[in-house]
C-alpha atoms as a PDB file:
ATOM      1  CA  UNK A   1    -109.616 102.468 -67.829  1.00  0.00           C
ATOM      2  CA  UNK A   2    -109.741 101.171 -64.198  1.00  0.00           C
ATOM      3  CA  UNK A   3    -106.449 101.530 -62.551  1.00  0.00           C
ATOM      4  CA  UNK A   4    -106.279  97.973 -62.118  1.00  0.00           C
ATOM      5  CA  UNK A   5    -106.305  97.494 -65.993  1.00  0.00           C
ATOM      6  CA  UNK A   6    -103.640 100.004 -66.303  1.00  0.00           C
ATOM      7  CA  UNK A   7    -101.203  98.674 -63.671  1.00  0.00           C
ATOM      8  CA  UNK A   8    -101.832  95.708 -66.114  1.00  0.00           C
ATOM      9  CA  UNK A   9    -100.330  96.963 -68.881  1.00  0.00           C
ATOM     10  CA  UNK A  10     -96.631  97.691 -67.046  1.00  0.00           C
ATOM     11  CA  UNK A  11     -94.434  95.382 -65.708  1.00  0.00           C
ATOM     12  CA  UNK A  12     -94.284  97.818 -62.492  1.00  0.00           C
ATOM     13  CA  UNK A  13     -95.468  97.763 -59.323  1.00  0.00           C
ATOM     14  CA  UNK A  14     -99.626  99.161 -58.829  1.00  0.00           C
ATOM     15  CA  UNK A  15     -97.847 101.478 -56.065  1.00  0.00           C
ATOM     16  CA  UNK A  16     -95.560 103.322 -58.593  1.00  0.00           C
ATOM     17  CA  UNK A  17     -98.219 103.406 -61.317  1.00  0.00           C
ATOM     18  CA  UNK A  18    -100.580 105.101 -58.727  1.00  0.00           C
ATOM     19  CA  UNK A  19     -97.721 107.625 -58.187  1.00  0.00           C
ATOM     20  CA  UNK A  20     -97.667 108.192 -61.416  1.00  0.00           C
ATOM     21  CA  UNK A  21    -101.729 108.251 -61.740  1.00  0.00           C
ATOM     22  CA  UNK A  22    -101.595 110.819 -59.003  1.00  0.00           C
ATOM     23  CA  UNK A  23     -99.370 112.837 -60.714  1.00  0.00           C
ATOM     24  CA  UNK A  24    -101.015 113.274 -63.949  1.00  0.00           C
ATOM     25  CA  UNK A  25    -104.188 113.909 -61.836  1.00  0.00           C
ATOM     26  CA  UNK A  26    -101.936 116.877 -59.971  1.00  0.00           C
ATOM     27  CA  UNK A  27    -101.825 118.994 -63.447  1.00  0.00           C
ATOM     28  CA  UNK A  28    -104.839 118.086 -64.587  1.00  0.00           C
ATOM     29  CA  UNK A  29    -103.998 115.279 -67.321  1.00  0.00           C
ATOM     30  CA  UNK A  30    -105.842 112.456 -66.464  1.00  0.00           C
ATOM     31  CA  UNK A  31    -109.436 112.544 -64.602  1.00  0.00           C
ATOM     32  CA  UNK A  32    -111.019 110.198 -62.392  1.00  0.00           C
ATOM     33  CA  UNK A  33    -114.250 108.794 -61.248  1.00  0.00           C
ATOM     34  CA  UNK A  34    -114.697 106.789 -57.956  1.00  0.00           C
ATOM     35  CA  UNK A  35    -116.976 103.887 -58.914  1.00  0.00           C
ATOM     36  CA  UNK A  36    -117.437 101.979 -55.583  1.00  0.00           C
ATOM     37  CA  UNK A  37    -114.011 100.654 -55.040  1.00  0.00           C
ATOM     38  CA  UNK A  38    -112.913 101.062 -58.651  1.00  0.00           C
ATOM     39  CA  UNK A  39    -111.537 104.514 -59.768  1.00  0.00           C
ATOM     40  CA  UNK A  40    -112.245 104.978 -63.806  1.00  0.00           C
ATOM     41  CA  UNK A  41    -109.627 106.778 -65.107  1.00  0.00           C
ATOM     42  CA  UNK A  42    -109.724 109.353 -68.301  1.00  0.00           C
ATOM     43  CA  UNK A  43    -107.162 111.578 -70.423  1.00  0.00           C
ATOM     44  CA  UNK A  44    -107.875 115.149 -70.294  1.00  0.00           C
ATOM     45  CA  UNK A  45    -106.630 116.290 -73.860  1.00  0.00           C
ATOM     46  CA  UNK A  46    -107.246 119.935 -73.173  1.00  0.00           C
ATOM     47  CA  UNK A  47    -104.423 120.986 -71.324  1.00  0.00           C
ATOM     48  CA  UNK A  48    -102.365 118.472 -73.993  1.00  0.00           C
ATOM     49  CA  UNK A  49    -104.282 120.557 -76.986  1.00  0.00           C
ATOM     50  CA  UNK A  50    -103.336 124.096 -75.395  1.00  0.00           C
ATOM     51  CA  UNK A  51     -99.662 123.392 -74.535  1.00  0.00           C
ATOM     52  CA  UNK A  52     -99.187 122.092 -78.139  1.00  0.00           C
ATOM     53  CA  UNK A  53    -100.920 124.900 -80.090  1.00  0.00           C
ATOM     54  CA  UNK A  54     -98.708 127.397 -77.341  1.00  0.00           C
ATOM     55  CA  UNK A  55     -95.647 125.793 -78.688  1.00  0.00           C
ATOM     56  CA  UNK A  56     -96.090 125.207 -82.028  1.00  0.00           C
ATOM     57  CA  UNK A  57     -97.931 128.824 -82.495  1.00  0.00           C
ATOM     58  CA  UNK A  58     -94.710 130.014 -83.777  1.00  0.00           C
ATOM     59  CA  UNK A  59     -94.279 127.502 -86.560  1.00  0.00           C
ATOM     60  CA  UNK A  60     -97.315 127.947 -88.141  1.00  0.00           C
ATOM     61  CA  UNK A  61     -96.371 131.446 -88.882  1.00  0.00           C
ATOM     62  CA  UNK A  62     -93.221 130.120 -90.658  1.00  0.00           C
ATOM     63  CA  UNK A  63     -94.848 127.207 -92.315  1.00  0.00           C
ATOM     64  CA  UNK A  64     -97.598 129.442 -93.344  1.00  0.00           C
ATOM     65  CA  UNK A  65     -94.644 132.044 -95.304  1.00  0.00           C
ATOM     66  CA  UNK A  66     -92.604 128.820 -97.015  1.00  0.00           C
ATOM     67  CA  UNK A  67     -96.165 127.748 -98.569  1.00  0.00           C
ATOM     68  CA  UNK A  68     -96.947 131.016 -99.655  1.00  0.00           C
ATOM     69  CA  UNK A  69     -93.471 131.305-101.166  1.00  0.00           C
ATOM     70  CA  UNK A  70     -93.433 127.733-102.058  1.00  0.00           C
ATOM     71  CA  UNK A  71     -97.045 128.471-104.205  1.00  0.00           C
ATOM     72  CA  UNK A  72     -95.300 131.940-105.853  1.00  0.00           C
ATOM     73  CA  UNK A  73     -92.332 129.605-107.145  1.00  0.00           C
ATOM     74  CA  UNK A  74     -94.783 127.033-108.671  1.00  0.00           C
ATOM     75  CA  UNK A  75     -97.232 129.694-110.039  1.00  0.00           C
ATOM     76  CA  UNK A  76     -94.651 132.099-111.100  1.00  0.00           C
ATOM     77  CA  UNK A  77     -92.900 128.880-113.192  1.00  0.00           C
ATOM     78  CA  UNK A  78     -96.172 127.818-114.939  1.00  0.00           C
ATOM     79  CA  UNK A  79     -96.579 131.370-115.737  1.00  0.00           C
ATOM     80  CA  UNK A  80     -93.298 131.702-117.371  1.00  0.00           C
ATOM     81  CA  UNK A  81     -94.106 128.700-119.595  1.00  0.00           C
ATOM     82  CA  UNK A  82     -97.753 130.480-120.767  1.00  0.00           C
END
């Protein structure tokens, strides 16, 4: 989006949403293009993507045991029933 289309969609001043802009721009979450005197702005989902799988590496490992355990239960029962 432009920036003017974003200060658009806040009832906020363009100054603090340009704070803001510059900000994400700072560490690298949003990206921008200088199109004459219109700056196209644009999420950067990588450093989004590696935070998340940084913090949620841990849970996987969990969630990953309870299915397993979850799957013996359930196959262990139907065997009991054979």
């Amino acid at each position: 989006m432009i920036t003017g289309d974003i200060c658009d969609q806040f009832e906020t001043s363009r100054y603090a949403i340009m704070k803001h802009l510059n900000v994400l721009v700072e560490v690298n979450l949003v990206l921008y293009e200088k199109k004459g005197r219109k700056r196209l702005n644009y999420l950067n989902p990588v450093p989004l993507q590696r935070a998340l799988s940084r913090w949620l590496k841990p849970f996987d490992e969990i969630a990953v045991t309870r299915l397993n355990e979850l799957k013996d239960l359930v196959e262990g029962s139907e065997n009991e029933n054979d």
